[in-house]
C-alpha atoms as a PDB file:
ATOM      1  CA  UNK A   1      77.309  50.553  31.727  1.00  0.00           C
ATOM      2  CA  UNK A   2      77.947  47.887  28.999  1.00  0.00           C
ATOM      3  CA  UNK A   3      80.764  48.340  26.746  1.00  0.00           C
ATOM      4  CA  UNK A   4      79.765  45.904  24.455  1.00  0.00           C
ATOM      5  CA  UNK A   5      78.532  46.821  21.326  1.00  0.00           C
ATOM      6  CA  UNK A   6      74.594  45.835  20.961  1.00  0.00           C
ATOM      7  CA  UNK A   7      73.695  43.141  18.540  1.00  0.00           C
ATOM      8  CA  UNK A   8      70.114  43.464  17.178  1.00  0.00           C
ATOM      9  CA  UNK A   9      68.694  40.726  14.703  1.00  0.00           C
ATOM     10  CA  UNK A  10      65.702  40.888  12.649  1.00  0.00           C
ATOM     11  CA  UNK A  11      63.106  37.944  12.517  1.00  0.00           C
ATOM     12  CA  UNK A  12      60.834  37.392   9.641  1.00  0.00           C
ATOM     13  CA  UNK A  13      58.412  39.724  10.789  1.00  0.00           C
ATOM     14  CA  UNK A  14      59.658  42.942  11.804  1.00  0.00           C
ATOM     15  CA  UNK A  15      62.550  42.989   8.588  1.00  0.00           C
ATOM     16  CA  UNK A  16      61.798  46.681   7.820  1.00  0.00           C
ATOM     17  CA  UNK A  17      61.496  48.008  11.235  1.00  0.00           C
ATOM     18  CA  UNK A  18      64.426  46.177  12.825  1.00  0.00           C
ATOM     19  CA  UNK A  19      66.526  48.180   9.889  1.00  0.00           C
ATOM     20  CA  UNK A  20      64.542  51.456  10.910  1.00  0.00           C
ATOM     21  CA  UNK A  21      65.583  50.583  15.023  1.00  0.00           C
ATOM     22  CA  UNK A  22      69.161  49.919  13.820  1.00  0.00           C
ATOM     23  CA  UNK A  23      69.381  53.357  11.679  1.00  0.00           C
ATOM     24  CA  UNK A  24      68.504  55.053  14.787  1.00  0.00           C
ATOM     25  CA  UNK A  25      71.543  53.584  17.102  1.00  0.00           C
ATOM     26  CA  UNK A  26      73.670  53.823  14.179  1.00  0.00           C
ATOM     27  CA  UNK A  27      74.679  49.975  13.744  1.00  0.00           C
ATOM     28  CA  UNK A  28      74.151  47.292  11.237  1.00  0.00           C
ATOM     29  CA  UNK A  29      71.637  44.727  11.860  1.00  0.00           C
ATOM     30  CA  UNK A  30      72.998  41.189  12.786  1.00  0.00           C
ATOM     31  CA  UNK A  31      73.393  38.335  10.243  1.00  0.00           C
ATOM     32  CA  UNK A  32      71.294  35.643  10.412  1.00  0.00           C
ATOM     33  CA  UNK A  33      69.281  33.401   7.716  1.00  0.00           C
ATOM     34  CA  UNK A  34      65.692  31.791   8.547  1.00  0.00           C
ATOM     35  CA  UNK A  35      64.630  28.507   6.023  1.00  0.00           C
ATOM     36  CA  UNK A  36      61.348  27.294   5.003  1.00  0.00           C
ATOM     37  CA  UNK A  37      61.364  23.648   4.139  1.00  0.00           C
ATOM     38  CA  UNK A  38      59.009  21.836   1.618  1.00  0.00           C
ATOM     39  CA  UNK A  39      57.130  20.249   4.731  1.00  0.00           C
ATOM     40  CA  UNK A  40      56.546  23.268   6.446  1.00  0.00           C
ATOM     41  CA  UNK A  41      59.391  23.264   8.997  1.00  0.00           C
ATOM     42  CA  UNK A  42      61.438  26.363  10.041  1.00  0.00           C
ATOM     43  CA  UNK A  43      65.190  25.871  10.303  1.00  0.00           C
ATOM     44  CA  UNK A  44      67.028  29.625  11.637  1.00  0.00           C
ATOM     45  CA  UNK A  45      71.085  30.355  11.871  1.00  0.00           C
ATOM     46  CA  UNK A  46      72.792  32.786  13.356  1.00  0.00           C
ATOM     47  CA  UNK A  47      75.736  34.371  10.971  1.00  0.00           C
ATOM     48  CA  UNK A  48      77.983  35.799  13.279  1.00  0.00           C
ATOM     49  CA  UNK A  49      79.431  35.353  17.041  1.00  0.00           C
ATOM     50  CA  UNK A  50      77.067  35.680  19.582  1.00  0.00           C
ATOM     51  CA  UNK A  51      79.150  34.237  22.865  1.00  0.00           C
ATOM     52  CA  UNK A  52      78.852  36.433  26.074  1.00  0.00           C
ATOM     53  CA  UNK A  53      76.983  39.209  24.060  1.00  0.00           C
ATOM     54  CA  UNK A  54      73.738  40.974  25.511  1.00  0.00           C
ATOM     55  CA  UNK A  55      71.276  40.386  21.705  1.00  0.00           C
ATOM     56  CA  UNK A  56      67.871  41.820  21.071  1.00  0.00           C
ATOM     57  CA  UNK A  57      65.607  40.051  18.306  1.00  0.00           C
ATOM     58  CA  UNK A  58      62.813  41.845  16.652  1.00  0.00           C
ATOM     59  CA  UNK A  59      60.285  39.820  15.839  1.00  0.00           C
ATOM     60  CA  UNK A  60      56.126  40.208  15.558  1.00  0.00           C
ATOM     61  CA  UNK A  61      53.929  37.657  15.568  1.00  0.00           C
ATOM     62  CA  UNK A  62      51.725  37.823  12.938  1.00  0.00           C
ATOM     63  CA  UNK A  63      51.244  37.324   8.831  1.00  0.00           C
ATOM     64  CA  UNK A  64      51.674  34.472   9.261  1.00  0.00           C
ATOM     65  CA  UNK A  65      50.478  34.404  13.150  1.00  0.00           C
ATOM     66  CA  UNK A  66      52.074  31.039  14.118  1.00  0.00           C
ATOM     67  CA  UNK A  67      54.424  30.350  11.405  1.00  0.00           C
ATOM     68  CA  UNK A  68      56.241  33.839  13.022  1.00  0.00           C
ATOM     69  CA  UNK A  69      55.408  32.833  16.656  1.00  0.00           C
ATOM     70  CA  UNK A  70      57.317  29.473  16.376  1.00  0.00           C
ATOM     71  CA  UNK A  71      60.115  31.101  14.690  1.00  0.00           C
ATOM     72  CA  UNK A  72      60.591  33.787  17.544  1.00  0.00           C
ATOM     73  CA  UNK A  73      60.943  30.508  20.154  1.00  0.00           C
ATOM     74  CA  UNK A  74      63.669  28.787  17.775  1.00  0.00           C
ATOM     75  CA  UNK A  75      65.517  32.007  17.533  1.00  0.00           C
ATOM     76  CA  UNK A  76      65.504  32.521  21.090  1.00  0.00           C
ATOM     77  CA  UNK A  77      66.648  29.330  21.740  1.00  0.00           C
ATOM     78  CA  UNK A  78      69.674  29.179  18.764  1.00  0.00           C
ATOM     79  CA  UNK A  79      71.184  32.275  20.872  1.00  0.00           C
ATOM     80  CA  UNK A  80      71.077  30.335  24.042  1.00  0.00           C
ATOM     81  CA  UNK A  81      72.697  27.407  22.645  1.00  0.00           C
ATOM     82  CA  UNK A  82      75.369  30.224  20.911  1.00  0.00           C
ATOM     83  CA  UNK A  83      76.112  31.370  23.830  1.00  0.00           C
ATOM     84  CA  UNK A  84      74.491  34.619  23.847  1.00  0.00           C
ATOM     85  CA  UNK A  85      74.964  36.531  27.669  1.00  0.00           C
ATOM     86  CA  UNK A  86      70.824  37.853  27.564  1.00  0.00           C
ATOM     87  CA  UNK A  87      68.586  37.592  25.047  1.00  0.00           C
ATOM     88  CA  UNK A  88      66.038  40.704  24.794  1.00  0.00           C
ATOM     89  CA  UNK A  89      62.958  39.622  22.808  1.00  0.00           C
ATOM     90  CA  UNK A  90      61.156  42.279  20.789  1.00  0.00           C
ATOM     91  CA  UNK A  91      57.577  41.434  20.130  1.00  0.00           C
ATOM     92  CA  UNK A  92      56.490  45.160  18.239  1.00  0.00           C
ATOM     93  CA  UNK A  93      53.018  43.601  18.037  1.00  0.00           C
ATOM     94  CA  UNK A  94      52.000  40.909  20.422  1.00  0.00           C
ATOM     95  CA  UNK A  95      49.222  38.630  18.699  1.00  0.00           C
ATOM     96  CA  UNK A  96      48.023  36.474  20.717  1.00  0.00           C
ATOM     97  CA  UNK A  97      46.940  39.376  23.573  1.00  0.00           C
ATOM     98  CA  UNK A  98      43.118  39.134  22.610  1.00  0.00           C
ATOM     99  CA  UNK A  99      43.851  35.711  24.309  1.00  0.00           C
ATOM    100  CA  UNK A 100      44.024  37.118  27.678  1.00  0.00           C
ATOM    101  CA  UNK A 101      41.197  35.367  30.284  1.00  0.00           C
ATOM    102  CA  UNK A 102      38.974  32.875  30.389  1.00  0.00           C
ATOM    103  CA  UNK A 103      35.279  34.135  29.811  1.00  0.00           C
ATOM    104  CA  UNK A 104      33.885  31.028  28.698  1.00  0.00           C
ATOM    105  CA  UNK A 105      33.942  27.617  29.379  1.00  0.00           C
ATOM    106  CA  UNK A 106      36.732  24.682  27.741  1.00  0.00           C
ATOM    107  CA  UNK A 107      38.962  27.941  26.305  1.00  0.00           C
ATOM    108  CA  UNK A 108      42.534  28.264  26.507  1.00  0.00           C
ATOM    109  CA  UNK A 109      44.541  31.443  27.599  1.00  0.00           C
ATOM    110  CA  UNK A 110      46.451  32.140  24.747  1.00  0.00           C
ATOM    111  CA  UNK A 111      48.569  35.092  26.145  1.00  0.00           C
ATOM    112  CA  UNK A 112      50.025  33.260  29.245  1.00  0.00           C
ATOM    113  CA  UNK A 113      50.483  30.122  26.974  1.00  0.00           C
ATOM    114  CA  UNK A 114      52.767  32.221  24.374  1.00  0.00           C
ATOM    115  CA  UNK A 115      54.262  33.706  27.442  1.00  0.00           C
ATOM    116  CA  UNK A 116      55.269  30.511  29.304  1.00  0.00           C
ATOM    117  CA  UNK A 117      57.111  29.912  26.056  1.00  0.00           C
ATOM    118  CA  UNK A 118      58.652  32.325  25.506  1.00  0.00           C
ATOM    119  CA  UNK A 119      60.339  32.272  28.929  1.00  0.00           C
ATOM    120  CA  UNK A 120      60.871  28.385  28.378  1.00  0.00           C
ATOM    121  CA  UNK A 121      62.736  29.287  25.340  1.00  0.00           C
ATOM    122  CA  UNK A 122      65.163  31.060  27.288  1.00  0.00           C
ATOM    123  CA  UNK A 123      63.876  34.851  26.747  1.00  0.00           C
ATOM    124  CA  UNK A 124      65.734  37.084  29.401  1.00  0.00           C
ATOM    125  CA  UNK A 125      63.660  40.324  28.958  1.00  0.00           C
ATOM    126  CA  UNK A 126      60.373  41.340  26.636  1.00  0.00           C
ATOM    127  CA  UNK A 127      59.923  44.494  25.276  1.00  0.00           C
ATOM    128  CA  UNK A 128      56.664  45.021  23.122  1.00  0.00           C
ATOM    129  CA  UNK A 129      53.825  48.319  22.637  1.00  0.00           C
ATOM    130  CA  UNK A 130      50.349  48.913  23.532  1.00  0.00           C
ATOM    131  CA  UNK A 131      49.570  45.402  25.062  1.00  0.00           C
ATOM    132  CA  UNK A 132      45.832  44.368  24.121  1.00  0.00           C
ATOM    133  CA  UNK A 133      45.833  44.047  27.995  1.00  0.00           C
ATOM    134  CA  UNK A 134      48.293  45.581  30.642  1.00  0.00           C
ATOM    135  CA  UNK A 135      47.497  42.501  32.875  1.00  0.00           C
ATOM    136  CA  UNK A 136      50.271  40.441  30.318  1.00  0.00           C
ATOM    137  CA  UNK A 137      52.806  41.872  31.934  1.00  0.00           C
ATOM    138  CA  UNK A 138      51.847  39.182  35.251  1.00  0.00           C
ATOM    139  CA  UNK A 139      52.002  36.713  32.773  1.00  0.00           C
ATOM    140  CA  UNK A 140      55.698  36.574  32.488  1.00  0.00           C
ATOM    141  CA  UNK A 141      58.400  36.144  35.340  1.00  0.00           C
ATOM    142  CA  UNK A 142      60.508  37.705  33.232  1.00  0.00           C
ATOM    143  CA  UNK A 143      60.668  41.731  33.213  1.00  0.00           C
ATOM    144  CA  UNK A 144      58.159  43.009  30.717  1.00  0.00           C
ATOM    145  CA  UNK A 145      58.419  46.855  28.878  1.00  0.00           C
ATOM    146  CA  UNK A 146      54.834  47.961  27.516  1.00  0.00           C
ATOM    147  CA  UNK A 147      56.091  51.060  25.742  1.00  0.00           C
ATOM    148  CA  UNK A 148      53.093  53.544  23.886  1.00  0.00           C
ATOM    149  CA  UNK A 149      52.839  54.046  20.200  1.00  0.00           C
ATOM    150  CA  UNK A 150      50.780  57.570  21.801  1.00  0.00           C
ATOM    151  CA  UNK A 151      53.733  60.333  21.323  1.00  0.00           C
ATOM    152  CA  UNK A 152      54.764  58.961  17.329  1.00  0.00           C
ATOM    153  CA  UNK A 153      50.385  59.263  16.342  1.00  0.00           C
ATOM    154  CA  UNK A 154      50.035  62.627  18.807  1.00  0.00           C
ATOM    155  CA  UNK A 155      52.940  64.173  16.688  1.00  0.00           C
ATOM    156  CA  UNK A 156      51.459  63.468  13.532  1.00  0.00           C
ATOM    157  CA  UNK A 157      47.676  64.239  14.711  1.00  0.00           C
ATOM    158  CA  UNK A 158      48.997  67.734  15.932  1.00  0.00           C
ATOM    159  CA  UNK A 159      50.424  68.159  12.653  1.00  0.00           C
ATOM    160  CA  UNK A 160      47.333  68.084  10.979  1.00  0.00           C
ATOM    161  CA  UNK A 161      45.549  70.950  10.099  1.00  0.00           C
ATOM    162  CA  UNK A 162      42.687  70.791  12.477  1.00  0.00           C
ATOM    163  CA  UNK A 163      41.017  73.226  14.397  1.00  0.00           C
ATOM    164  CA  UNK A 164      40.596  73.523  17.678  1.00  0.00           C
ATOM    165  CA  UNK A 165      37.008  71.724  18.080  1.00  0.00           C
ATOM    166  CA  UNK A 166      39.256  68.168  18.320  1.00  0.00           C
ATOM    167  CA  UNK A 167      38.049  65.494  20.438  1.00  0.00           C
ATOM    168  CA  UNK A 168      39.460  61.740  20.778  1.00  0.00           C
ATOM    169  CA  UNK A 169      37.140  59.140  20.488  1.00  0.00           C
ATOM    170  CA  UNK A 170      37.241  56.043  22.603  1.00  0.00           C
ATOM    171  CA  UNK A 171      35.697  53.036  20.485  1.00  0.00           C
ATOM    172  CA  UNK A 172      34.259  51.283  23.858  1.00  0.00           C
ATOM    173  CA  UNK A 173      34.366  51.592  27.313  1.00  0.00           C
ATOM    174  CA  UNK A 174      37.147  49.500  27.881  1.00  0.00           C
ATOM    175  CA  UNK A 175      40.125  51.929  26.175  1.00  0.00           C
ATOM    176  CA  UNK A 176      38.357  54.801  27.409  1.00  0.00           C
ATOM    177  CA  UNK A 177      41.707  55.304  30.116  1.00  0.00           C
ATOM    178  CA  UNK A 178      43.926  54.778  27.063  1.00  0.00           C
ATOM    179  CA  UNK A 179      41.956  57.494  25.011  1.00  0.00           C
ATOM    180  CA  UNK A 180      42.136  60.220  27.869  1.00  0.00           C
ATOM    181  CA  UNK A 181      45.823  59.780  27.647  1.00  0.00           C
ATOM    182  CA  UNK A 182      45.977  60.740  24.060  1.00  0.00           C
ATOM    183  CA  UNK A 183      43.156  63.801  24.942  1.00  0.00           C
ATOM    184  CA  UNK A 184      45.537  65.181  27.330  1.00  0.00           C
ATOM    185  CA  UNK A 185      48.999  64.635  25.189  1.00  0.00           C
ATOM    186  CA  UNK A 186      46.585  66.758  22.410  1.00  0.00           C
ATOM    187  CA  UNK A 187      44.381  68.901  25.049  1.00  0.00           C
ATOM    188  CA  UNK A 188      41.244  68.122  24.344  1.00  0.00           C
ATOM    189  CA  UNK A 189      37.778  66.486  25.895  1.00  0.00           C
ATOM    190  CA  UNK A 190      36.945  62.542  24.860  1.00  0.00           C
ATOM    191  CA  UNK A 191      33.537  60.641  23.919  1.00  0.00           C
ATOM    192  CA  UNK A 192      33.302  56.942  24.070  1.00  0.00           C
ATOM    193  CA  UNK A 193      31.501  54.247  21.516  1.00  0.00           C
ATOM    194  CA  UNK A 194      28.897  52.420  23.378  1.00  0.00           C
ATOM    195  CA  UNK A 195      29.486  49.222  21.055  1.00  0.00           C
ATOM    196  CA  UNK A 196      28.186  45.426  22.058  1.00  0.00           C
ATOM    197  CA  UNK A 197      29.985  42.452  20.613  1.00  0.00           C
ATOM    198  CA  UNK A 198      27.124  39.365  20.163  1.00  0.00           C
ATOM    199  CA  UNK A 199      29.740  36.935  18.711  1.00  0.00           C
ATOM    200  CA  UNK A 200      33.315  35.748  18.256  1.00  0.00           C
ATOM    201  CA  UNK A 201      33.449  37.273  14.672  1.00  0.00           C
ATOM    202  CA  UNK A 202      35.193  40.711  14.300  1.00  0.00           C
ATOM    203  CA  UNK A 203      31.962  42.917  14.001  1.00  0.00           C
ATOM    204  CA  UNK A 204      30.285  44.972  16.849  1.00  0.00           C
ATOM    205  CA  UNK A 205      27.258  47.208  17.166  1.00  0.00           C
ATOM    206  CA  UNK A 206      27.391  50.615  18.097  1.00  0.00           C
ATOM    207  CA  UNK A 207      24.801  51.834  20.153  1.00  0.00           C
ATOM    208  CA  UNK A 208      25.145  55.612  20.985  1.00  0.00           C
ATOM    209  CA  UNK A 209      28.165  58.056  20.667  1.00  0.00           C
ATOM    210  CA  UNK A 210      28.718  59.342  24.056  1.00  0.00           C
ATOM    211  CA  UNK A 211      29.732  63.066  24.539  1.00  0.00           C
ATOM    212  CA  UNK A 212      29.085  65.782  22.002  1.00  0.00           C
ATOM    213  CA  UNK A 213      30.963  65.559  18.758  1.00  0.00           C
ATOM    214  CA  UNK A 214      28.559  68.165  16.761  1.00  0.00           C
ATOM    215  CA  UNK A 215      30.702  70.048  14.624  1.00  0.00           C
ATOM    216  CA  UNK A 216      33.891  68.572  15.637  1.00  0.00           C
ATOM    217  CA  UNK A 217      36.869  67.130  13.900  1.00  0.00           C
ATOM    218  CA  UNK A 218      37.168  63.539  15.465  1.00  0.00           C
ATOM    219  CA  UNK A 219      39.971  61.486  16.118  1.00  0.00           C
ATOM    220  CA  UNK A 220      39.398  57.488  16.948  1.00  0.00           C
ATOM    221  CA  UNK A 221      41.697  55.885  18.973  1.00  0.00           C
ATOM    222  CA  UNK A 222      42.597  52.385  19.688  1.00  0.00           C
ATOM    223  CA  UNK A 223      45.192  49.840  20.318  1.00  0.00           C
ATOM    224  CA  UNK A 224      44.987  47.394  17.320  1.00  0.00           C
ATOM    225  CA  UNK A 225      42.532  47.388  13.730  1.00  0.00           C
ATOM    226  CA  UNK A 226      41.745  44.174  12.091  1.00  0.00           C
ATOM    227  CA  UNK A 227      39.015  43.987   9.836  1.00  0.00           C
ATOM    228  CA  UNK A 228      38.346  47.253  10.511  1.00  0.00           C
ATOM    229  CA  UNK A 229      34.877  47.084  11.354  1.00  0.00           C
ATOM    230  CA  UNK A 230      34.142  48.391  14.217  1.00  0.00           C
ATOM    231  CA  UNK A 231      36.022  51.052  13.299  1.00  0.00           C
ATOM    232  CA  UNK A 232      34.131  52.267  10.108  1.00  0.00           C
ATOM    233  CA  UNK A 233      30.537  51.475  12.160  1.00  0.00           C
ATOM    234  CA  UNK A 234      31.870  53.940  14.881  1.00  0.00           C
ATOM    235  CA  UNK A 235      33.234  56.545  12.027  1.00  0.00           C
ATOM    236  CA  UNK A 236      29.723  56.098  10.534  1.00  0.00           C
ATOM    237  CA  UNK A 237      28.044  56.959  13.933  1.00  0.00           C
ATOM    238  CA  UNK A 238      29.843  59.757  14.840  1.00  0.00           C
ATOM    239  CA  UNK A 239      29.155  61.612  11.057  1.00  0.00           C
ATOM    240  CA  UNK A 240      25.569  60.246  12.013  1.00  0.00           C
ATOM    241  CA  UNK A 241      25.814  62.475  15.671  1.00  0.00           C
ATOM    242  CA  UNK A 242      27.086  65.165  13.732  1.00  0.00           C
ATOM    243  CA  UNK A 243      31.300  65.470  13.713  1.00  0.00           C
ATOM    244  CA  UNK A 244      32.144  67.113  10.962  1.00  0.00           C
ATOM    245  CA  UNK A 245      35.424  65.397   9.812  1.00  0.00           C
ATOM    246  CA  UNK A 246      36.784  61.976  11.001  1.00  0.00           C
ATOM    247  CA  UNK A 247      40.511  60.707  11.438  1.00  0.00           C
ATOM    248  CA  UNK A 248      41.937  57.352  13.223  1.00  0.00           C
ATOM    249  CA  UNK A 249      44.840  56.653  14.571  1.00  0.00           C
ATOM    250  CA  UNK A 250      45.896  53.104  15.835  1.00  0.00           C
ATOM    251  CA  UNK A 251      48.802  51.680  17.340  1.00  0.00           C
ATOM    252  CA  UNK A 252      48.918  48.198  15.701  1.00  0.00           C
ATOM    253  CA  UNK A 253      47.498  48.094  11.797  1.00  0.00           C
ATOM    254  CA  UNK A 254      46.755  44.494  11.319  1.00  0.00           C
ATOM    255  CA  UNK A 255      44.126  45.127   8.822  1.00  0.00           C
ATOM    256  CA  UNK A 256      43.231  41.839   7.369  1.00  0.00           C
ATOM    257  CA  UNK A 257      41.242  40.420   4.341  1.00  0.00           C
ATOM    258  CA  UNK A 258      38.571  43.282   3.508  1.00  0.00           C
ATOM    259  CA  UNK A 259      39.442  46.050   5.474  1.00  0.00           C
ATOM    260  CA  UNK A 260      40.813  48.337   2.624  1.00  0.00           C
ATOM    261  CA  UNK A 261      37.014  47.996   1.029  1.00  0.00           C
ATOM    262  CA  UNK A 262      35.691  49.140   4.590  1.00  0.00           C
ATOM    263  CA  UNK A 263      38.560  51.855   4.827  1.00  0.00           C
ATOM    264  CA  UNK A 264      37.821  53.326   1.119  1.00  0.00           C
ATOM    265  CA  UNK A 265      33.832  53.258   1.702  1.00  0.00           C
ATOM    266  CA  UNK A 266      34.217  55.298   4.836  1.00  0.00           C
ATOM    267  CA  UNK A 267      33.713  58.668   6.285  1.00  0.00           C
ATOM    268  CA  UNK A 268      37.474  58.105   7.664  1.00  0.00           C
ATOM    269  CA  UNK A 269      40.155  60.628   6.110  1.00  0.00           C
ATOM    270  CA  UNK A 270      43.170  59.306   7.392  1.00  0.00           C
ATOM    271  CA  UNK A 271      44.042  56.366   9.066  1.00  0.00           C
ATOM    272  CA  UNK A 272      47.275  56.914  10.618  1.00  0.00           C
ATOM    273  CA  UNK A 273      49.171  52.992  12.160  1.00  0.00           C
ATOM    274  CA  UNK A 274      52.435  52.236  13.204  1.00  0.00           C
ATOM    275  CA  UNK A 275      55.056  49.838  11.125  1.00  0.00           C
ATOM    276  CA  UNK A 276      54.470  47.192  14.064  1.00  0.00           C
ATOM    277  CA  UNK A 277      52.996  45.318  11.351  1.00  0.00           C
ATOM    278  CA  UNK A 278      54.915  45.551   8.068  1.00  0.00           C
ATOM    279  CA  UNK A 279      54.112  42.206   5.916  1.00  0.00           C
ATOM    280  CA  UNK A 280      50.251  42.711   5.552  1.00  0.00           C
ATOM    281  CA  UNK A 281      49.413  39.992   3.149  1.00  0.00           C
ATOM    282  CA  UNK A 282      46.332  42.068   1.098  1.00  0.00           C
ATOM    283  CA  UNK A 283      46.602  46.115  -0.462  1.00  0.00           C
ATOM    284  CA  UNK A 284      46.358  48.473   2.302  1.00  0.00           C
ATOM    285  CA  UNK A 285      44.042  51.505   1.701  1.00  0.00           C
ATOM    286  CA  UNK A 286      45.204  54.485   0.104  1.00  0.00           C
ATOM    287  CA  UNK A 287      43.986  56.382   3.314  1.00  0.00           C
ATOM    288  CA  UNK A 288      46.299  54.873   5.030  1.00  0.00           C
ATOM    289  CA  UNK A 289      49.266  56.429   6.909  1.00  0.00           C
ATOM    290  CA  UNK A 290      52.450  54.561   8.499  1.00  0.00           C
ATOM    291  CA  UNK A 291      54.229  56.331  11.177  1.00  0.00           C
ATOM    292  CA  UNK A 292      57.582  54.625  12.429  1.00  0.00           C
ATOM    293  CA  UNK A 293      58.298  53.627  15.873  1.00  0.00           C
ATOM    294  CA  UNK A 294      61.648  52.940  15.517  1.00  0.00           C
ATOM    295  CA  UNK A 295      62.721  55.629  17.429  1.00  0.00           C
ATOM    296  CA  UNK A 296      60.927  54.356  20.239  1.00  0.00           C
ATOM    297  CA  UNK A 297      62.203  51.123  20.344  1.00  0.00           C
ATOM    298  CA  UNK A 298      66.039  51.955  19.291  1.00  0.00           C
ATOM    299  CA  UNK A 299      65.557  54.298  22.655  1.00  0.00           C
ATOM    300  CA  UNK A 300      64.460  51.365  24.590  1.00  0.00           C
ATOM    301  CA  UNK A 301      66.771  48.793  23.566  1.00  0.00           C
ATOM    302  CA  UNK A 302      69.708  51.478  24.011  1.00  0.00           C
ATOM    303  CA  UNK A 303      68.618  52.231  27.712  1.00  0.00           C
ATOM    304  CA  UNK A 304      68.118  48.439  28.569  1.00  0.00           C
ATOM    305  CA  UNK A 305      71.572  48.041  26.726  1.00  0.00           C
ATOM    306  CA  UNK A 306      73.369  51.090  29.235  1.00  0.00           C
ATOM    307  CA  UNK A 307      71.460  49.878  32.241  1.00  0.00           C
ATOM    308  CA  UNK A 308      69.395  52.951  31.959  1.00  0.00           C
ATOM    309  CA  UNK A 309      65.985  53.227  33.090  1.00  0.00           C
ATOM    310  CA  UNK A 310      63.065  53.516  30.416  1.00  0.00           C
ATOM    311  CA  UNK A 311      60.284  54.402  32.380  1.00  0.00           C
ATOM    312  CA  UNK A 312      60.680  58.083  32.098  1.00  0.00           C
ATOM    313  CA  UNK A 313      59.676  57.404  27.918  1.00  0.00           C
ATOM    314  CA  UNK A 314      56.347  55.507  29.603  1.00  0.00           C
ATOM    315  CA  UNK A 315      55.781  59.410  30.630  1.00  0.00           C
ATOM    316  CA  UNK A 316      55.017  60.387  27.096  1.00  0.00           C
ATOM    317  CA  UNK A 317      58.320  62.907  26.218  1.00  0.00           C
ATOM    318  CA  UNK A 318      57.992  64.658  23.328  1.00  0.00           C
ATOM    319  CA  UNK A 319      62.000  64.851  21.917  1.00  0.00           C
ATOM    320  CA  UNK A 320      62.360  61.274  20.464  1.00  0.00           C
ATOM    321  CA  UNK A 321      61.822  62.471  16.601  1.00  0.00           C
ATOM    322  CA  UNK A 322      59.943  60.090  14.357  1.00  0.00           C
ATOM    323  CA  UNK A 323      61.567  58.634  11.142  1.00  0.00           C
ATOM    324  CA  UNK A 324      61.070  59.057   7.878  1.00  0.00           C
END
């Protein structure tokens, strides 16, 4: 066990949720002070003593995408040089994980690029949720923790008051696995979006709903929502097959430029996200609904802290108690 106390710093990006995590394990968040220059630079300093001590930075990389990204490799590297024993990185939301293969010609892999630095930086461990791809976790020769935003959005789905004609939607083929996970936390059937993506842009057609949602109260799952397009166009097909209310629930709530107009125009009634993403740079929908994972991380960090294993939380459990 480690009997020194645990030092957790925010980054830029995860300010709110860092102070939710800390709440949890009943500590103060660490000092530290990031600077923006006039030229665009980032300058970061640690406040406190940092020698021999076992420190886990929250940061996620996005709004702004890079601007956060680079600041996540300088803080990484300022508790090297301090003298920090390990240095646990917490990525909440993990932007660059579209950026996982090459399917075309002359195109970089993003992911393993980010991860290489990251390790070169000096990270000792990675925590981070619902990985755009599970495959990531190869990228790194570090040790990698995927936890699930699933048991924080089951809670709250359950809590609606829905009958028992529920069904999670998968919005394509390829989070289909992922969806019947959340139909058996919830105990119901699936039906999958038969979507096809012509371009690089952030809009897909959906081509049939498949399974019988007649009647049903719907719930659409998926890892991350941007500009909330396909989302909407799958809402809009399955009031088109016949479901008679529609709700979404999404691990990582980027929504971006325009996706509050798509949100409000919808047949969707509730939107529920995670506070992954916290510094959304437009209005978010008033159908919108953010349910903390603090609770998941603070367990996480905590058990990696005690030497504890964490893969028994990968199993879904239903006692770790959401924040207000």
């Amino acid at each position: 066990m480690n009997d020194n106390p645990m030092m957790v710093f925010a980054g830029r990006g995860s300010l709110k949720l860092t102070a939710r995590i800390c709440a949890y394990l009943g500590i103060r968040p660490g000092r530290n002070e990031t600077l923006q220059f006039s030229d665009g630079n980032t300058f970061v300093r640690i406040l406190e003593n940092v020698r021999g001590q076992a420190v886990y930075l929250v940061q996620s990389t996005i709004f702004p995408t890079n601007d956060h990204f680079m600041e996540l490799l300088f803080w990484i590297d300022a508790f090297k040089r301090a003298g920090a024993d390990a240095v646990t990185v917490i990525i909440p939301y993990f932007s660059y994980g579209k950026g996982d293969k090459k399917d075309e010609p002359r195109v970089s892999i993003r992911a393993r690029v980010c991860a290489d630095a990251i390790e070169v930086a000096g990270a000792d461990r990675v925590v981070t949720m619902d990985l755009h791809a599970p495959q990531i976790q190869g990228f790194f020769r570090k040790p990698v923790d995927n936890l699930y935003a699933l048991p924080a959005l089951c809670h709250r789905i359950q809590a609606l008051p829905l009958d028992e004609d529920l069904i999670v939607v998968s919005p394509d083929v390829g989070f289909a696995k992922q969806a019947r996970r959340y139909a058996s936390f919830l105990g119901c059937t699936i039906a999958i979006a038969d979507k096809e993506r012509r371009a690089h842009d952030e809009n897909a057609a959906i081509l049939q709903i498949i399974g019988d949602v007649r009647g049903r109260s719907a719930i659409i799952v998926d890892d991350f929502v941007a500009s909330a397009g396909t989302l909407t166009n799958v809402a809009q097909a399955l009031v088109e097959a016949g479901a008679k209310t529609v709700y979404a629930a999404v691990s990582h709530g980027v929504l971006a430029q325009g996706a509050a107009e798509k949100l409000d125009h919808s047949p969707i009634v509730r939107l529920f996200i995670t506070d992954t993403v916290e510094n959304h740079p437009v209005r978010l929908s008033d159908k919108v609904e953010v349910i903390s994972v603090a609770p998941l991380f603070g367990e996480a960090i905590k058990r990696i802290h005690h030497r504890e294993s964490i893969s028994e939380m990968l199993r879904f459990r239903s006692d770790l108690d959401v924040l207000d």
